[in-house]
Protein backbone atom coordinates (compact mmCIF):
# COMPACT_ATOMS: atom_id res chain seq x y z
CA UNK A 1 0.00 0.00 0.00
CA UNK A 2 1.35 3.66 -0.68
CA UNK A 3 0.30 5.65 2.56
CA UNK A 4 0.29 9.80 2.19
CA UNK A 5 3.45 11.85 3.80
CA UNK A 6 0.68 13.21 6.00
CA UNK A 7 -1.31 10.41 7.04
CA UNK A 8 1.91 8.26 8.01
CA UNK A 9 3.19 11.25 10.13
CA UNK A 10 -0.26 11.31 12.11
CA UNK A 11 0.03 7.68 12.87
CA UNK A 12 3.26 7.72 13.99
CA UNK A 13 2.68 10.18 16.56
CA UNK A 14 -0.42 8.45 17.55
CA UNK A 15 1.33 6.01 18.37
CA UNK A 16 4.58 7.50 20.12
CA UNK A 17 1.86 9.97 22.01
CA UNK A 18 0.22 6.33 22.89
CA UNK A 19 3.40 4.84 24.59
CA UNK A 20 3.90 8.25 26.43
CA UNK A 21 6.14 10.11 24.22
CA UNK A 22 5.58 14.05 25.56
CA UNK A 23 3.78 16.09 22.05
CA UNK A 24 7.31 17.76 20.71
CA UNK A 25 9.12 14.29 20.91
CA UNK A 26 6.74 12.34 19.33
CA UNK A 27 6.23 14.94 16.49
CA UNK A 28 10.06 15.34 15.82
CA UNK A 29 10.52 11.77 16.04
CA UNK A 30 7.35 10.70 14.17
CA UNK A 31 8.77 13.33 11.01
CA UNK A 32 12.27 11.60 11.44
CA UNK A 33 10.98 8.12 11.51
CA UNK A 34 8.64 9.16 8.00
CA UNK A 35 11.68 11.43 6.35
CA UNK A 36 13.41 7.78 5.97
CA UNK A 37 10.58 5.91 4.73
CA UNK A 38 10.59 8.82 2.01
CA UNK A 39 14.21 8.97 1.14
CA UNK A 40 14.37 4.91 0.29
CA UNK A 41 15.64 3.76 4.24
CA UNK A 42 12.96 1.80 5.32
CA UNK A 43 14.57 0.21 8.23
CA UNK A 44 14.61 3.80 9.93
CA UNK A 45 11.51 4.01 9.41
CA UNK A 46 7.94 3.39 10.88
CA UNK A 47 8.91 -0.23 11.21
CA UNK A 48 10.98 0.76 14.38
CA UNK A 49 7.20 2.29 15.76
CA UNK A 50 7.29 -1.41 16.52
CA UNK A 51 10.54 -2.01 18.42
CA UNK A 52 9.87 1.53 20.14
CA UNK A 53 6.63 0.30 21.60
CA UNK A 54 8.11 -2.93 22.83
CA UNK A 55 11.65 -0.85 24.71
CA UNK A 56 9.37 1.89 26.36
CA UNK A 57 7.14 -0.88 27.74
CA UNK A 58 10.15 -2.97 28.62
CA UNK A 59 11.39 -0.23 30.63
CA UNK A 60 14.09 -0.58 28.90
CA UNK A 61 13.92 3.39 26.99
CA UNK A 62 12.23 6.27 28.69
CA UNK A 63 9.02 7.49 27.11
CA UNK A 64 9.47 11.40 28.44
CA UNK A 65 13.05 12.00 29.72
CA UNK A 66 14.55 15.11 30.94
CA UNK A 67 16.19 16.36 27.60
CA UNK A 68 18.69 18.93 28.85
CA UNK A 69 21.92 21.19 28.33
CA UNK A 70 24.23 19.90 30.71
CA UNK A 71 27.01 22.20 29.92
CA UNK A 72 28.46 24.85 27.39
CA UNK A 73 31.55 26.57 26.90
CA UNK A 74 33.63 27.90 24.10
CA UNK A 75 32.92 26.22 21.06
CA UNK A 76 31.24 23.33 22.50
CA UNK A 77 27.82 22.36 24.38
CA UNK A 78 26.92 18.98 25.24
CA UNK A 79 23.30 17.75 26.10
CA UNK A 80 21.31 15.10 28.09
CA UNK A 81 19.54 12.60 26.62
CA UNK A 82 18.43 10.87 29.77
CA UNK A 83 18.01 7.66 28.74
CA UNK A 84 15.08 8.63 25.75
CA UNK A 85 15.30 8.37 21.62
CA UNK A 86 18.19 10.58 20.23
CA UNK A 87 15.89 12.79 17.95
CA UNK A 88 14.75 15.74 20.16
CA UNK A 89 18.32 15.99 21.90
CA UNK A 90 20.15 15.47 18.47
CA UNK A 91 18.26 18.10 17.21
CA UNK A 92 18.98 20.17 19.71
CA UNK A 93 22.47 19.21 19.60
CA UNK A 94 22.61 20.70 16.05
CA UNK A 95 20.52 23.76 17.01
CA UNK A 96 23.32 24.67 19.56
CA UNK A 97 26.18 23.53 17.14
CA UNK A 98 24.63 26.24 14.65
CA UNK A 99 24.55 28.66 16.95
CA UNK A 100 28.36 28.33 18.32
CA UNK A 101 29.88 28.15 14.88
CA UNK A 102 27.78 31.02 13.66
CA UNK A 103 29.78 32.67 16.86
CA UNK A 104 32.80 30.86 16.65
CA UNK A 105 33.42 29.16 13.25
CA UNK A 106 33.56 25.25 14.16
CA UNK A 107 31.21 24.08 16.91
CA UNK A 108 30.95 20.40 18.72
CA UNK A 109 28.03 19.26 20.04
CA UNK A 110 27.83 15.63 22.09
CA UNK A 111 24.65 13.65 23.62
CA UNK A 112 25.12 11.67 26.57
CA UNK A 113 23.17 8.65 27.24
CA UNK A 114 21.00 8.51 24.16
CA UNK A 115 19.25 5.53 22.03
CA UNK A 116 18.44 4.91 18.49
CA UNK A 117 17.99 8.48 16.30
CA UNK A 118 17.44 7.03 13.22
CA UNK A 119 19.32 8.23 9.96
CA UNK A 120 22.49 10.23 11.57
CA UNK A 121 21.92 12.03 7.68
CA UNK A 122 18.81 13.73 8.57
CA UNK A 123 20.86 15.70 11.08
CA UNK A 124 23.98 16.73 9.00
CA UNK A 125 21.71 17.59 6.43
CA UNK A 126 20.16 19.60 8.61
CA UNK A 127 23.25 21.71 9.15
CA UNK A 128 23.81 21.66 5.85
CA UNK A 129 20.61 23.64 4.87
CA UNK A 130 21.91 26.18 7.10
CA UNK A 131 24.79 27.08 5.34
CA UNK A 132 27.23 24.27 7.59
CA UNK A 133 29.21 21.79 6.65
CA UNK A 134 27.88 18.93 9.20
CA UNK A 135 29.87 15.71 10.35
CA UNK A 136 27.29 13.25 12.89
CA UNK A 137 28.75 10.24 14.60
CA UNK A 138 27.27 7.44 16.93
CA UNK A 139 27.95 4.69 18.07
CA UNK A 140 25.94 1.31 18.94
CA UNK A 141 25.68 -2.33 19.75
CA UNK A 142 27.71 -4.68 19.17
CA UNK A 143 26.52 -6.25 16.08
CA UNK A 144 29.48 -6.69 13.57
CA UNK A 145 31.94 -9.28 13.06
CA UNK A 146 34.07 -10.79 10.35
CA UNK A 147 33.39 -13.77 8.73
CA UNK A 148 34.58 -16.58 11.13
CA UNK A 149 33.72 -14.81 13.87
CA UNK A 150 30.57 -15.61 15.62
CA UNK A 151 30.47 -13.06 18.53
CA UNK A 152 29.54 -9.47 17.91
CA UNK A 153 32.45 -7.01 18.29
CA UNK A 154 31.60 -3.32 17.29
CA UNK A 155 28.33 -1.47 16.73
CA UNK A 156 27.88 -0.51 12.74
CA UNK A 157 28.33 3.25 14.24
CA UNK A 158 27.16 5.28 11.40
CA UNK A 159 29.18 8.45 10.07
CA UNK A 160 27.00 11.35 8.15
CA UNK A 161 28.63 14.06 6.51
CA UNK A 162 26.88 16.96 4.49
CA UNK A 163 28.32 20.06 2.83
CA UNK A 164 25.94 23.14 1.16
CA UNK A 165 25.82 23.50 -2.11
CA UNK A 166 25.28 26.98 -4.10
CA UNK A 167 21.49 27.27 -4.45
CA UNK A 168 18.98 25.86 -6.12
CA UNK A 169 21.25 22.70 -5.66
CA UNK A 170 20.52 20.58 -2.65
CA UNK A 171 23.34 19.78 -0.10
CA UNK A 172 25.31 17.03 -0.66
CA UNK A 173 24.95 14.41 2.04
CA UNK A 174 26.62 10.94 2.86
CA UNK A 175 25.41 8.78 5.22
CA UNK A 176 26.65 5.17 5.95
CA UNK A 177 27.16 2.70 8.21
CA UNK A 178 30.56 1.26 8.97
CA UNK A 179 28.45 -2.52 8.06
CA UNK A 180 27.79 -3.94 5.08
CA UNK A 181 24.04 -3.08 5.41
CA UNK A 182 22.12 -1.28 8.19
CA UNK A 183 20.40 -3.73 10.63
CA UNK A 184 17.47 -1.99 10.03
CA UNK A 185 17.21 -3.22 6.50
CA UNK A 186 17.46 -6.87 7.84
CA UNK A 187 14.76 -6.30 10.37
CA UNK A 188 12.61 -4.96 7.58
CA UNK A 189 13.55 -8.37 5.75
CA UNK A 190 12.87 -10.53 8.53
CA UNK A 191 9.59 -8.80 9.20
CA UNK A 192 8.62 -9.01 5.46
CA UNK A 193 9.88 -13.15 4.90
CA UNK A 194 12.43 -11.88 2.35
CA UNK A 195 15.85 -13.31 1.95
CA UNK A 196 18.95 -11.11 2.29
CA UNK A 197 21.47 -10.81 -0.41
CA UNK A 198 24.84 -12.23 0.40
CA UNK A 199 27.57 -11.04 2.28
CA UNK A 200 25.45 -8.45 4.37
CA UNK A 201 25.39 -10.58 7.77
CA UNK A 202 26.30 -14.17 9.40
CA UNK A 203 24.83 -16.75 11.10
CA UNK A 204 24.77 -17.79 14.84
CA UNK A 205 28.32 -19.36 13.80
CA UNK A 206 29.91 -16.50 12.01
CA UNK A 207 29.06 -18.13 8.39
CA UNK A 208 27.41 -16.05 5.64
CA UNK A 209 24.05 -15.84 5.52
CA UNK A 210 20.62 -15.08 3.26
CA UNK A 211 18.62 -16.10 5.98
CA UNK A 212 17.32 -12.61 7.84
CA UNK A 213 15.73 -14.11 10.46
CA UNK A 214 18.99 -16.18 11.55
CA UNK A 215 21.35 -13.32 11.15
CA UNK A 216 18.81 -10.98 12.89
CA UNK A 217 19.14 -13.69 15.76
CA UNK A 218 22.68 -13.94 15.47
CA UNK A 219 23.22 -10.35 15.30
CA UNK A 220 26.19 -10.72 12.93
CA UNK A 221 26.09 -8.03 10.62
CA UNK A 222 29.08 -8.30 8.32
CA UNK A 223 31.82 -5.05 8.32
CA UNK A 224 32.14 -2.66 5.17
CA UNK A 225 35.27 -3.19 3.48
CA UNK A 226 36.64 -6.05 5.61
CA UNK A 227 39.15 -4.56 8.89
CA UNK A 228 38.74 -1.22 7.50
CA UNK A 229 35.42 -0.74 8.45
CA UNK A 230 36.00 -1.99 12.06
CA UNK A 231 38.79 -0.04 12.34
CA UNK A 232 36.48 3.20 11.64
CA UNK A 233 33.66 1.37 13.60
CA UNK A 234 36.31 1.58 16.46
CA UNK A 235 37.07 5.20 16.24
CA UNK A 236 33.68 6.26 15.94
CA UNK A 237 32.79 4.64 19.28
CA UNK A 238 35.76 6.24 20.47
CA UNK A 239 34.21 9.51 20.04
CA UNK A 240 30.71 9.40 20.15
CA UNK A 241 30.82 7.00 22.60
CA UNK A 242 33.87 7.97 25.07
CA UNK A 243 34.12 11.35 24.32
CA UNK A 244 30.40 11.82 25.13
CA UNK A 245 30.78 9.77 28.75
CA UNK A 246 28.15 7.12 27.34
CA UNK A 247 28.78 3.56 27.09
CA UNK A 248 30.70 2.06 24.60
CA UNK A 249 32.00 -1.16 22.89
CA UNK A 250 29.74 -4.21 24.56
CA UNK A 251 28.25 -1.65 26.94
CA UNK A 252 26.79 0.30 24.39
CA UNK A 253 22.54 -0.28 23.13
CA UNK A 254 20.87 1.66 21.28
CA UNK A 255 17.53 0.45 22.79
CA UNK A 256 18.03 -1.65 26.01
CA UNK A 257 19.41 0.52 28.51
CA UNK A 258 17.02 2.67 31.02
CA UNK A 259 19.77 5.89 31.45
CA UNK A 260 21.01 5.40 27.93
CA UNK A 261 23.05 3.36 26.24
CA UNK A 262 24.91 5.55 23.15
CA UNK A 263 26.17 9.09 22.43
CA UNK A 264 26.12 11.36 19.15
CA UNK A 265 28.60 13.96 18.24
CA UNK A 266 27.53 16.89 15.94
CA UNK A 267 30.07 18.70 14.41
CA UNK A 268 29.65 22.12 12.10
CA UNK A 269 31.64 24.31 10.46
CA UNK A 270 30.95 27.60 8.64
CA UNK A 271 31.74 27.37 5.34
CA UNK A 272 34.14 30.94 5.39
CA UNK A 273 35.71 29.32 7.88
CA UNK A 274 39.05 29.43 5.96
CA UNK A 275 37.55 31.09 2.27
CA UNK A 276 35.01 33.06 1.36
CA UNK A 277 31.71 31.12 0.67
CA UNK A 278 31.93 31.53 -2.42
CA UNK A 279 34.98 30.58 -3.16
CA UNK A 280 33.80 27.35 -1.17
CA UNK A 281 31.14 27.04 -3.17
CA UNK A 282 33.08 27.23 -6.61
CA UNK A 283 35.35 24.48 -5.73
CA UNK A 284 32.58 22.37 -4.58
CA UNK A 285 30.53 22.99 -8.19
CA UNK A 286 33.90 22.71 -10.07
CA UNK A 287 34.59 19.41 -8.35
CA UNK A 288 31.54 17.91 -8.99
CA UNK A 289 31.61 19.35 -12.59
CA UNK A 290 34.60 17.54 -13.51
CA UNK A 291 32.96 14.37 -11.94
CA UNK A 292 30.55 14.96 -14.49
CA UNK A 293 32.51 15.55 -17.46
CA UNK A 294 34.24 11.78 -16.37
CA UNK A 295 30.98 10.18 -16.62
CA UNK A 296 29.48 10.25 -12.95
CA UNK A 297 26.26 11.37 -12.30
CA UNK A 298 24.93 10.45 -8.96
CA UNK A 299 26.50 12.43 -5.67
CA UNK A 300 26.03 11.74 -1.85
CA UNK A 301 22.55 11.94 -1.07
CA UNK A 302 20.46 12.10 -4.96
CA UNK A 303 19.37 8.69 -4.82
CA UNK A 304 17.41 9.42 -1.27
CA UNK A 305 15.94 13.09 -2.73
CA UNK A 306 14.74 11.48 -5.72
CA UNK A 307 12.89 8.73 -4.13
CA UNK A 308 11.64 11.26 -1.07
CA UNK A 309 10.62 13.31 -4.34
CA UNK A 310 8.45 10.12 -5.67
CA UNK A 311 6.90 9.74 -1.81
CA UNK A 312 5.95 13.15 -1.64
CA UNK A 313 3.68 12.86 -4.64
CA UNK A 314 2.84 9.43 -4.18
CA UNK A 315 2.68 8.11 -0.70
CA UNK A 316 5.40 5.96 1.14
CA UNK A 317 5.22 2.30 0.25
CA UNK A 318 4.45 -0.37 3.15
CA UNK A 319 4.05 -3.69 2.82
CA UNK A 320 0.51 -5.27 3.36
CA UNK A 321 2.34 -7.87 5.84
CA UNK A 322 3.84 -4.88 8.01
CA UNK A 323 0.66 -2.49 7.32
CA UNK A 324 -0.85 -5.77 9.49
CA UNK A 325 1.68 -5.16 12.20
CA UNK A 326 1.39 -1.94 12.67
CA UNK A 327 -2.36 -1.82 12.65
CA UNK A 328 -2.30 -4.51 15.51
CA UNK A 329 0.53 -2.36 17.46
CA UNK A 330 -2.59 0.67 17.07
CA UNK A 331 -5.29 -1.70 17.97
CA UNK A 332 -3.36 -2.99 21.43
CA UNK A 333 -2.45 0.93 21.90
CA UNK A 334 -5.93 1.87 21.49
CA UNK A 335 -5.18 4.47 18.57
CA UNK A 336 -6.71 4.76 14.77
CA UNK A 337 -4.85 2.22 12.20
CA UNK A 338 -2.21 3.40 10.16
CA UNK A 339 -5.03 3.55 7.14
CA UNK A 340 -7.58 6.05 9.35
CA UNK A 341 -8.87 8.76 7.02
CA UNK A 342 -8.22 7.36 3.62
CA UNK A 343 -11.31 7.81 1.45
């Protein structure tokens, strides 16, 4: 089924308002969750309304923590997720970011104790729309090992980096995890019966796999480029992790720990920072130009606009087999179905 922007926005904050998300969290979280079903994520998207229900009533994530600045000075702030969903305090960890390299020229921003904020791209791309370049970090779980290897050693710790472009282009915006594939996209999988291709994940003995369900219960999500991408997977726990004072390495969860069990790191910088802007933005247009002139054509972040693009005018698609899950997680919430108000 395709489901309107609108309509899936309204029934994902039903349903975060339902497991006691406060209005503002559930709204920002409810857009983020939506923003990746548009842009071609699905696995960040209202599939996790799902796992969200089951952590908050696990007491395992807090519904409505006490989001808060815990301290900033010079060129860097650092917030409080207290134990809640990254979005709001990521958010507001760019807001202040913004604000101190508008001041300053380069701004950090870190959340403490945090879970899962969905696509770390929404946020540098957020920057970038102001006029920032934006670098986002966090870490997670322990869910990636190398073939042969049947215990889980880093989290997939996604990196996001976006950089303005000169207008009307859009900014360009990378955003991967240091796996293979995000875990999301074999949760989607396993919810939908569908076979993974290979060399995304392992089994509960470190052996590829196309089975989702067995590598979502192995947890075994293979690394991106072999020991390189555990090596970055490492340093990216190092500093959203450490540097933030959350836990990190087997410590870390993006969803099962009641104070929080991740950081993020936000990072801006103003784009005169060391040139004018324009002159910024001429190298960036040059660079991509001769790109172009060597036969590429798609840049960090086009394949997501043109399917968000698509979404906009025609709805996001769900499955009918998770459009049945999610209409049972509204019926035992006591909320109208994901399909309320279509004519």
């Amino acid at each position: 089924m395709r489901v309107p922007v609108s309509q899936a926005r309204a029934f994902a904050e039903r349903v975060l308002e339902a497991v006691g998300m406060p209005r503002e969290d559930a709204r920002i979280t409810a857009e983020c969750l939506v923003e990746a079903d548009l842009r071609g994520m699905p696995g960040h998207g209202v599939l996790r309304l799902i796992q969200y229900e089951a952590s908050i009533a696990a007491g395992d994530v807090r519904a409505a923590p006490e989001v808060r600045v815990l301290r900033r000075a010079g060129s860097a702030a650092l917030v409080d997720a207290d134990g809640g969903y990254g979005y709001r305090p990521t958010m507001l960890a760019c807001d202040l970011a913004a604000e101190l390299a508008a001041e300053r020229g380069v701004a950090v921003a870190g959340v403490r104790d945090s879970h899962h904020f969905g696509m770390a791209g929404l946020y540098a791309e957020a920057l970038a729309r102001r006029g920032l370049a934006g670098i986002v970090l966090t870490n997670a779980q322990p869910v990636m090992a190398p073939a042969g290897i049947a215990a889980p050693l880093l989290g997939n710790n996604p990196l996001a980096i976006a950089a303005p472009r000169r207008a009307p282009h859009p900014p360009l915006v990378l955003d991967m995890a240091m796996s293979q594939t995000a875990l999301g996209r074999i949760r989607l999988a396993a919810a939908e019966g569908r076979p993974i291709p290979e060399g995304w994940a392992l089994d509960e003995q470190g052996r590829p796999t196309t089975d989702a369900a067995r590598a979502l219960a192995a947890g075994l999500l293979a690394p991106m480029g072999g020991h390189k991408g555990l090596a970055l997977a490492l340093m990216i726990d190092v500093l959203a992790g450490a540097l933030t004072g959350s836990p990190v390495g087997r410590d870390a969860d993006a969803h099962r720990h009641a104070s929080g069990g991740v950081g993020h790191l936000v990072i801006a910088v103003r784009t005169d920072l060391f040139a004018e802007t324009a002159a910024f933005e001429d190298g960036v247009e040059r660079l991509l130009a001769g790109l172009r002139e060597r036969g590429a054509e798609v840049f960090p972040g086009d394949p997501e606009l043109r399917a968000r693009e698509r979404g906009l005018r025609e709805g996001i698609d769900i499955s009918d087999e998770l459009a049945a899950r999610l209409d049972a997680l509204a019926a035992r919430l006591g909320v109208l179905r994901l399909d309320a108000g279509r004519g």
